[in-house]
N, C-alpha and C. Protein backbone atom coordinates (compact mmCIF):
# COMPACT_ATOMS: atom_id res chain seq x y z
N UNK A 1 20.53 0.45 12.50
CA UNK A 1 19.36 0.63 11.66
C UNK A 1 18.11 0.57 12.53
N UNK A 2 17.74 1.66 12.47
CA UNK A 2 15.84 1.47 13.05
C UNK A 2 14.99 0.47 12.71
N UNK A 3 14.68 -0.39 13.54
CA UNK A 3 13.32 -1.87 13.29
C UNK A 3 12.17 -0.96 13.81
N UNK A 4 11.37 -0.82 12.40
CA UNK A 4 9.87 -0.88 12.85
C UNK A 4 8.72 -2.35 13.15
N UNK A 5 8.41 -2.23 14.36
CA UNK A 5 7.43 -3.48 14.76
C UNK A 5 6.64 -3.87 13.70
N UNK A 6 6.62 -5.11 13.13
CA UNK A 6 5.63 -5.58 12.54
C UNK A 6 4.04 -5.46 12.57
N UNK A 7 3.33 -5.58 11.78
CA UNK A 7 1.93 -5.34 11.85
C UNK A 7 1.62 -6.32 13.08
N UNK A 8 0.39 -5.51 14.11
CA UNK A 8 0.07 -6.57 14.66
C UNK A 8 -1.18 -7.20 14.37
N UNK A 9 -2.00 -8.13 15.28
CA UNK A 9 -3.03 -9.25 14.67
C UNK A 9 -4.11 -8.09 14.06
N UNK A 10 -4.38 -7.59 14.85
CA UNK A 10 -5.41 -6.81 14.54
C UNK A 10 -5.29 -5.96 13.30
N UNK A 11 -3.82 -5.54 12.98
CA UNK A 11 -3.42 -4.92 11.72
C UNK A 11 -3.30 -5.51 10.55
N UNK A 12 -3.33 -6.73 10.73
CA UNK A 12 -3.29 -8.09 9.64
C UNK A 12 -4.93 -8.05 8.98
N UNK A 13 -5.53 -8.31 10.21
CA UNK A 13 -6.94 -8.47 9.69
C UNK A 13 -7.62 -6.88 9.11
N UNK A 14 -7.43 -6.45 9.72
CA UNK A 14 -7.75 -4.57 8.83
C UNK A 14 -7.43 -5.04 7.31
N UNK A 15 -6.12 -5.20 7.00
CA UNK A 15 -5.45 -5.50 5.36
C UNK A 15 -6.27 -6.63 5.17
N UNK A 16 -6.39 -7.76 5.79
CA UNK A 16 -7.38 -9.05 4.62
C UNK A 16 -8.68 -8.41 4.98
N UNK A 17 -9.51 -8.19 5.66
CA UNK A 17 -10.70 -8.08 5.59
C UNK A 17 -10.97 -6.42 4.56
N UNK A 18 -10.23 -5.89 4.52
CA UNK A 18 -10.29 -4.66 3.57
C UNK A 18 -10.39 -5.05 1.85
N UNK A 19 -9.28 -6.07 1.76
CA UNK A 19 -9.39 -6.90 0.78
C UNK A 19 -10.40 -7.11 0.61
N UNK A 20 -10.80 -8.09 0.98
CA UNK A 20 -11.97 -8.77 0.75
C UNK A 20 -13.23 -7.97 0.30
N UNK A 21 -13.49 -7.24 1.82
CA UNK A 21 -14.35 -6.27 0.93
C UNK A 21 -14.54 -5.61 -0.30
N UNK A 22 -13.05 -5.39 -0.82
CA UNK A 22 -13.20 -5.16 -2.05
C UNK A 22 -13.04 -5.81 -3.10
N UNK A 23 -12.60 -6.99 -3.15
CA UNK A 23 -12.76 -7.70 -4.32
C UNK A 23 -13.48 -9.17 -4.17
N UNK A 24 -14.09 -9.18 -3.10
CA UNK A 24 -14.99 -10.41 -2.63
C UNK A 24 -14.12 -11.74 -2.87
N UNK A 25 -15.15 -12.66 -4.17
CA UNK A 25 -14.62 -13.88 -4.12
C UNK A 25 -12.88 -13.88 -3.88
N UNK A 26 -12.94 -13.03 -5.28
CA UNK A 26 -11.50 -12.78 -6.28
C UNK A 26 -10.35 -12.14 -5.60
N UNK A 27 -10.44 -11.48 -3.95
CA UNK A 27 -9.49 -11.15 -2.85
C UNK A 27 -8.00 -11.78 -3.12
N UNK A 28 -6.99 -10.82 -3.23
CA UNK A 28 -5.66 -11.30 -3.56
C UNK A 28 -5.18 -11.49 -2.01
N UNK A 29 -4.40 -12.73 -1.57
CA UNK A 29 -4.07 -12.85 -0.31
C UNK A 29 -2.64 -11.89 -0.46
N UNK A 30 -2.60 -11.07 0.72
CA UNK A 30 -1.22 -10.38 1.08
C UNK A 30 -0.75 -10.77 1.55
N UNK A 31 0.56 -10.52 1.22
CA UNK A 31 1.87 -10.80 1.58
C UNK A 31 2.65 -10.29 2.69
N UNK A 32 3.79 -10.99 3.49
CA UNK A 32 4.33 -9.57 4.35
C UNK A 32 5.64 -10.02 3.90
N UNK A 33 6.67 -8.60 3.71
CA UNK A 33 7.54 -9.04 3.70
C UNK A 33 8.38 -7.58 4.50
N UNK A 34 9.60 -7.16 4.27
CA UNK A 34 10.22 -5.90 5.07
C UNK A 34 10.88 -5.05 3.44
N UNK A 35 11.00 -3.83 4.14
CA UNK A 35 11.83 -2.97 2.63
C UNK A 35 12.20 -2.21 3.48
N UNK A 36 13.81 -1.58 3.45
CA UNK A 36 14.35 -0.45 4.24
C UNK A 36 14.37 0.60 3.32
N UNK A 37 13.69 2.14 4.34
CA UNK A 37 13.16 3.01 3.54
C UNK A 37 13.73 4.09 4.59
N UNK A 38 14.26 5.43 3.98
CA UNK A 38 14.48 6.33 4.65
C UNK A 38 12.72 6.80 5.63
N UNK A 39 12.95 7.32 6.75
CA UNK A 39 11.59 7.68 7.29
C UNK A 39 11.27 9.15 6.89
N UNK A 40 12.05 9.88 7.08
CA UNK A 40 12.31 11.56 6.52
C UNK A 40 12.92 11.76 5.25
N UNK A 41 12.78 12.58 4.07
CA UNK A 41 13.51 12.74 3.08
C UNK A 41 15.10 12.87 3.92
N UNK A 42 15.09 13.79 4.69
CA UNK A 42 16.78 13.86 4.64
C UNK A 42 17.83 12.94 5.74
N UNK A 43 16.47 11.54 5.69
CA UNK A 43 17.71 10.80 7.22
C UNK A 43 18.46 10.21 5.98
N UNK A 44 19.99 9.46 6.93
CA UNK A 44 20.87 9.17 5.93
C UNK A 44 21.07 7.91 6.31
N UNK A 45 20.10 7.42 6.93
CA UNK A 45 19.74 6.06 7.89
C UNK A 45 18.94 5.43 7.36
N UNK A 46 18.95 4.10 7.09
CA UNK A 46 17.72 3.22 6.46
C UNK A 46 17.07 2.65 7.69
N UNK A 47 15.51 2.99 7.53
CA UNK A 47 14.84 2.12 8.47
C UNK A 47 14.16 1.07 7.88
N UNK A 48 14.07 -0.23 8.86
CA UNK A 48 13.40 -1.53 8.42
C UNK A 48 12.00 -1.79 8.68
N UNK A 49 11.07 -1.57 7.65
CA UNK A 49 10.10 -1.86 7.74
C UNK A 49 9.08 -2.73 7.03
N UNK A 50 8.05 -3.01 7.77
CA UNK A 50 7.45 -4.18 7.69
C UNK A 50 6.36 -3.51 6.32
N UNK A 51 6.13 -4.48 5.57
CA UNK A 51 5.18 -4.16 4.21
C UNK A 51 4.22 -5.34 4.25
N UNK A 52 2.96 -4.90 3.89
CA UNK A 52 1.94 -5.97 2.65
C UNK A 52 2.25 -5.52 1.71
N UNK A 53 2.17 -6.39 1.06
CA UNK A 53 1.82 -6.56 -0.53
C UNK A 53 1.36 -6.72 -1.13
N UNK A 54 0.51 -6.90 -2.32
CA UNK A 54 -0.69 -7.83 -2.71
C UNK A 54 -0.33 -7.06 -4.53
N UNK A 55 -0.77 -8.43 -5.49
CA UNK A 55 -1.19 -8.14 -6.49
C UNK A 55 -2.78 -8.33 -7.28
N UNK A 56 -2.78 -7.16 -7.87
CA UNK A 56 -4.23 -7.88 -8.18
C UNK A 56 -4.83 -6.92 -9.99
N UNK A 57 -5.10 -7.85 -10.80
CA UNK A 57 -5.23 -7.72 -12.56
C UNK A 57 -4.18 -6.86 -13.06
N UNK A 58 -2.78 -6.85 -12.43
CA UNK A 58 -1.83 -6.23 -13.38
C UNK A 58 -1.15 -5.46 -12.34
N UNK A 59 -2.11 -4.82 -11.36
CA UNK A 59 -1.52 -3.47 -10.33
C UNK A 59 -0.49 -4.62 -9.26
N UNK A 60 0.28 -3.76 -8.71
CA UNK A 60 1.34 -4.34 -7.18
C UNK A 60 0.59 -3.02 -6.57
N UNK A 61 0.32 -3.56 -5.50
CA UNK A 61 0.12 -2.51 -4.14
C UNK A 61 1.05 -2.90 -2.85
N UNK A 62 1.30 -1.91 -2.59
CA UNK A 62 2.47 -1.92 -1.00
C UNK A 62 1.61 -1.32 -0.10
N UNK A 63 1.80 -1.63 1.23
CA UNK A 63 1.35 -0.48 2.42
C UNK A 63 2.79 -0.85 3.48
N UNK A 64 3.58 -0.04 3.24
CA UNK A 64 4.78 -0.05 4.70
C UNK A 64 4.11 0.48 5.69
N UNK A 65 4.43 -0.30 6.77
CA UNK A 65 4.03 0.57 8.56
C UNK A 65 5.47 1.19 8.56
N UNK A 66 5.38 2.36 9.13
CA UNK A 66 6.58 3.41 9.04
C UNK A 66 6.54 3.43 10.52
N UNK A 67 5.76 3.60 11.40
CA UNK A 67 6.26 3.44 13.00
C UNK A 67 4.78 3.35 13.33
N UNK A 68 4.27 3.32 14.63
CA UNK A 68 3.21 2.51 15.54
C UNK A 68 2.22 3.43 14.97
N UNK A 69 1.16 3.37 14.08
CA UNK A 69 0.18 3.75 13.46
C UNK A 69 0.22 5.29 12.60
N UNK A 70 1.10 4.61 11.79
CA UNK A 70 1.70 5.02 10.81
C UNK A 70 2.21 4.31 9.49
N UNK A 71 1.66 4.81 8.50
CA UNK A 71 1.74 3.85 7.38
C UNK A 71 1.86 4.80 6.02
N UNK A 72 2.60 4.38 5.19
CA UNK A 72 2.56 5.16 3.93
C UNK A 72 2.17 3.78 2.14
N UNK A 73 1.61 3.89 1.51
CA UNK A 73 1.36 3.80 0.48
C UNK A 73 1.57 3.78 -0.67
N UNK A 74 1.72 2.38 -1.63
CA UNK A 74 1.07 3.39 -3.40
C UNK A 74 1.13 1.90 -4.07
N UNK A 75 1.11 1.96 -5.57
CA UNK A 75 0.38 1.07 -6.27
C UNK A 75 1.73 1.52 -7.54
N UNK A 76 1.56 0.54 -8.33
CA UNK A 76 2.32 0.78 -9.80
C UNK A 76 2.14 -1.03 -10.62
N UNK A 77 2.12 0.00 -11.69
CA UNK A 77 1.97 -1.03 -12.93
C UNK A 77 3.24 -1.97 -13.66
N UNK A 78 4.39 -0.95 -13.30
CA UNK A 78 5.77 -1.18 -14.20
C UNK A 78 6.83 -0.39 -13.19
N UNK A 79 8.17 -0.48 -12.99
CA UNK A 79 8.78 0.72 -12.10
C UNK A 79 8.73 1.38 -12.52
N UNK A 80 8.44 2.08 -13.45
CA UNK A 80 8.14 3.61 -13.96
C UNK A 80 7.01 4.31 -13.68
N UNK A 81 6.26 3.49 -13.65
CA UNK A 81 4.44 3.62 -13.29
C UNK A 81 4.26 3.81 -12.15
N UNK A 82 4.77 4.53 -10.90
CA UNK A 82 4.60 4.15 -9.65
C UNK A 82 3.49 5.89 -9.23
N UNK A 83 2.78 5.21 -8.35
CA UNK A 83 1.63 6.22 -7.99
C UNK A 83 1.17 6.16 -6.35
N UNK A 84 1.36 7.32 -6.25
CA UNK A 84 0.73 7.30 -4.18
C UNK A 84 -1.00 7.67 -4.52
N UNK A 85 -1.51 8.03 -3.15
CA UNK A 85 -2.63 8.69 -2.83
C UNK A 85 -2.50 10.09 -2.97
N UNK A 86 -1.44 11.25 -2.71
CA UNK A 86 -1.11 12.48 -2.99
C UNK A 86 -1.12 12.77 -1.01
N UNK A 87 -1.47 11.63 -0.53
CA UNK A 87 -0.76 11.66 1.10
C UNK A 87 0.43 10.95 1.74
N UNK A 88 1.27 11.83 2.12
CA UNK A 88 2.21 11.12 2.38
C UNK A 88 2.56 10.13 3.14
N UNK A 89 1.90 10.36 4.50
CA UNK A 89 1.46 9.35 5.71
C UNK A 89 0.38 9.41 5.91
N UNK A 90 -0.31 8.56 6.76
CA UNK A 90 -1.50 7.91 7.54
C UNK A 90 -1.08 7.75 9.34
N UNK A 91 -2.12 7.72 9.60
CA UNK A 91 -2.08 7.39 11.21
C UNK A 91 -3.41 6.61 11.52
N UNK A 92 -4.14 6.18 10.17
CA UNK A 92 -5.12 5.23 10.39
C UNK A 92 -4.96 4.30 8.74
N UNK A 93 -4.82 2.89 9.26
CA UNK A 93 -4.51 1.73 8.19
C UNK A 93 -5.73 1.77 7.46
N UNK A 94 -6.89 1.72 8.10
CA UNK A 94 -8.06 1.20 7.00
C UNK A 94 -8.12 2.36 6.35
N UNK A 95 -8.14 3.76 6.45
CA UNK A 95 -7.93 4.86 5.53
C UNK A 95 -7.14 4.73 4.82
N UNK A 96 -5.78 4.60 5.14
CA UNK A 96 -4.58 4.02 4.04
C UNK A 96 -5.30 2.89 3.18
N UNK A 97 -5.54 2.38 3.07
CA UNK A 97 -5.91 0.98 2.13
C UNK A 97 -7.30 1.47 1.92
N UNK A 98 -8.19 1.82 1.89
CA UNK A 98 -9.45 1.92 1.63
C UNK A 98 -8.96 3.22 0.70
N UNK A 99 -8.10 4.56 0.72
CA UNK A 99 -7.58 5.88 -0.12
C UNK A 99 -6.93 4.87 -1.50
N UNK A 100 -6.12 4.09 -0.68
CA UNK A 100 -5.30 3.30 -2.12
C UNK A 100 -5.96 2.91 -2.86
N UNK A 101 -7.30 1.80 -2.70
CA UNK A 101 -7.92 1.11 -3.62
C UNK A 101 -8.74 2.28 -4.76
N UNK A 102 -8.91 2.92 -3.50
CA UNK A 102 -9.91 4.10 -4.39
C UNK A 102 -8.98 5.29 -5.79
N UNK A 103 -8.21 5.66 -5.03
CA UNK A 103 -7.08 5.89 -5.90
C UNK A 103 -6.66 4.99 -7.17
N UNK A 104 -6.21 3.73 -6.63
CA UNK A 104 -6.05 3.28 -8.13
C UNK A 104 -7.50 2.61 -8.73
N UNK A 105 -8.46 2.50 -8.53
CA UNK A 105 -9.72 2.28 -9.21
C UNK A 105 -9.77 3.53 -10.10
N UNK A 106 -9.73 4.92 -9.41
CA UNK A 106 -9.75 5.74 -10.45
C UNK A 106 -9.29 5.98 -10.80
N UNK A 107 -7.70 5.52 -10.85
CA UNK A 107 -6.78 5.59 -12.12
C UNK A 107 -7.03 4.66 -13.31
N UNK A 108 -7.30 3.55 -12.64
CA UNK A 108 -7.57 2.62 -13.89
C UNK A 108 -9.07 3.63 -14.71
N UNK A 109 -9.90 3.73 -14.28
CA UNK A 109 -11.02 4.10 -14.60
C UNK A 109 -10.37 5.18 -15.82
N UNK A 110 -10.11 6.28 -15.34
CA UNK A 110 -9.20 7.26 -16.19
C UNK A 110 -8.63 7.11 -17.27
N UNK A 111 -7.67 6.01 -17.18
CA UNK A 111 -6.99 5.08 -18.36
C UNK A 111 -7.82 4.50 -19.03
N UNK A 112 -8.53 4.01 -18.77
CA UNK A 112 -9.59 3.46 -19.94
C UNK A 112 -10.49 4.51 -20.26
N UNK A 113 -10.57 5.25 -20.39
CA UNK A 113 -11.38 6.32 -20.91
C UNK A 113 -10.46 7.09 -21.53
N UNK A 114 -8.88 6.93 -21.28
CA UNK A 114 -8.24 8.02 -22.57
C UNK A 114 -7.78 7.03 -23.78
N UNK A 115 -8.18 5.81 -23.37
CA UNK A 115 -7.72 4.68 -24.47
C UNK A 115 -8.29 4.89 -25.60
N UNK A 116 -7.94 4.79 -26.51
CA UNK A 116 -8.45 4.90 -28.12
C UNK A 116 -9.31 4.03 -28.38
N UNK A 117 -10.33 4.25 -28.99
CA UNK A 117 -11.93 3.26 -29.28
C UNK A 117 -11.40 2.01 -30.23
């Protein structure tokens, strides 16, 4: 099985200080944990990779590092509910996480505006 390297220091602080910025006081601390994920739709190989996590008013957000500055994304409400950025990879983290938040802000935003009065 392929090990992708863990986030390093500097990749830690990108994810909390990104946080923060966006939700100030109220910043959900992330998590790390690993999830094995194919890297290509058609490998038949699971690779191990390193994830944040974080929850925050209902949403789960993930960011997997997929290999050395490389990262993929998304957010969901329920397992059915699951939603990316409409990019598949990244090769820069604070774009990954700064696309996500923005992404699901305007999903939520969206949803409450098709909600019934």
């Amino acid at each position: 099985m392929t090990q992708v390297a863990d986030f390093t220091d500097s990749e830690w602080w990108t994810v909390e200080t990104t946080l923060g910025e966006r939700y100030g006081d109220s910043a959900p601390t992330a998590q790390r944990a690993d999830s094995e994920i194919r890297l290509q739709p058609g490998d038949r190989e699971l690779a191990s990779c390193p994830i944040a996590f974080w929850e925050h008013d209902g949403c789960h957000f993930v960011v997997m590092k997929t290999g050395e500055r490389n990262y993929r994304c998304q957010f969901f409400y329920r397992l059915h509910e699951q939603f990316g950025t409409g990019i598949r990879e990244y090769d820069d983290l604070a774009e990954c996480l700064v696309t996500l938040l923005q992404t699901q802000a305007d999903h939520r935003r969206e949803q409450q505006q098709q909600a019934p009065a």
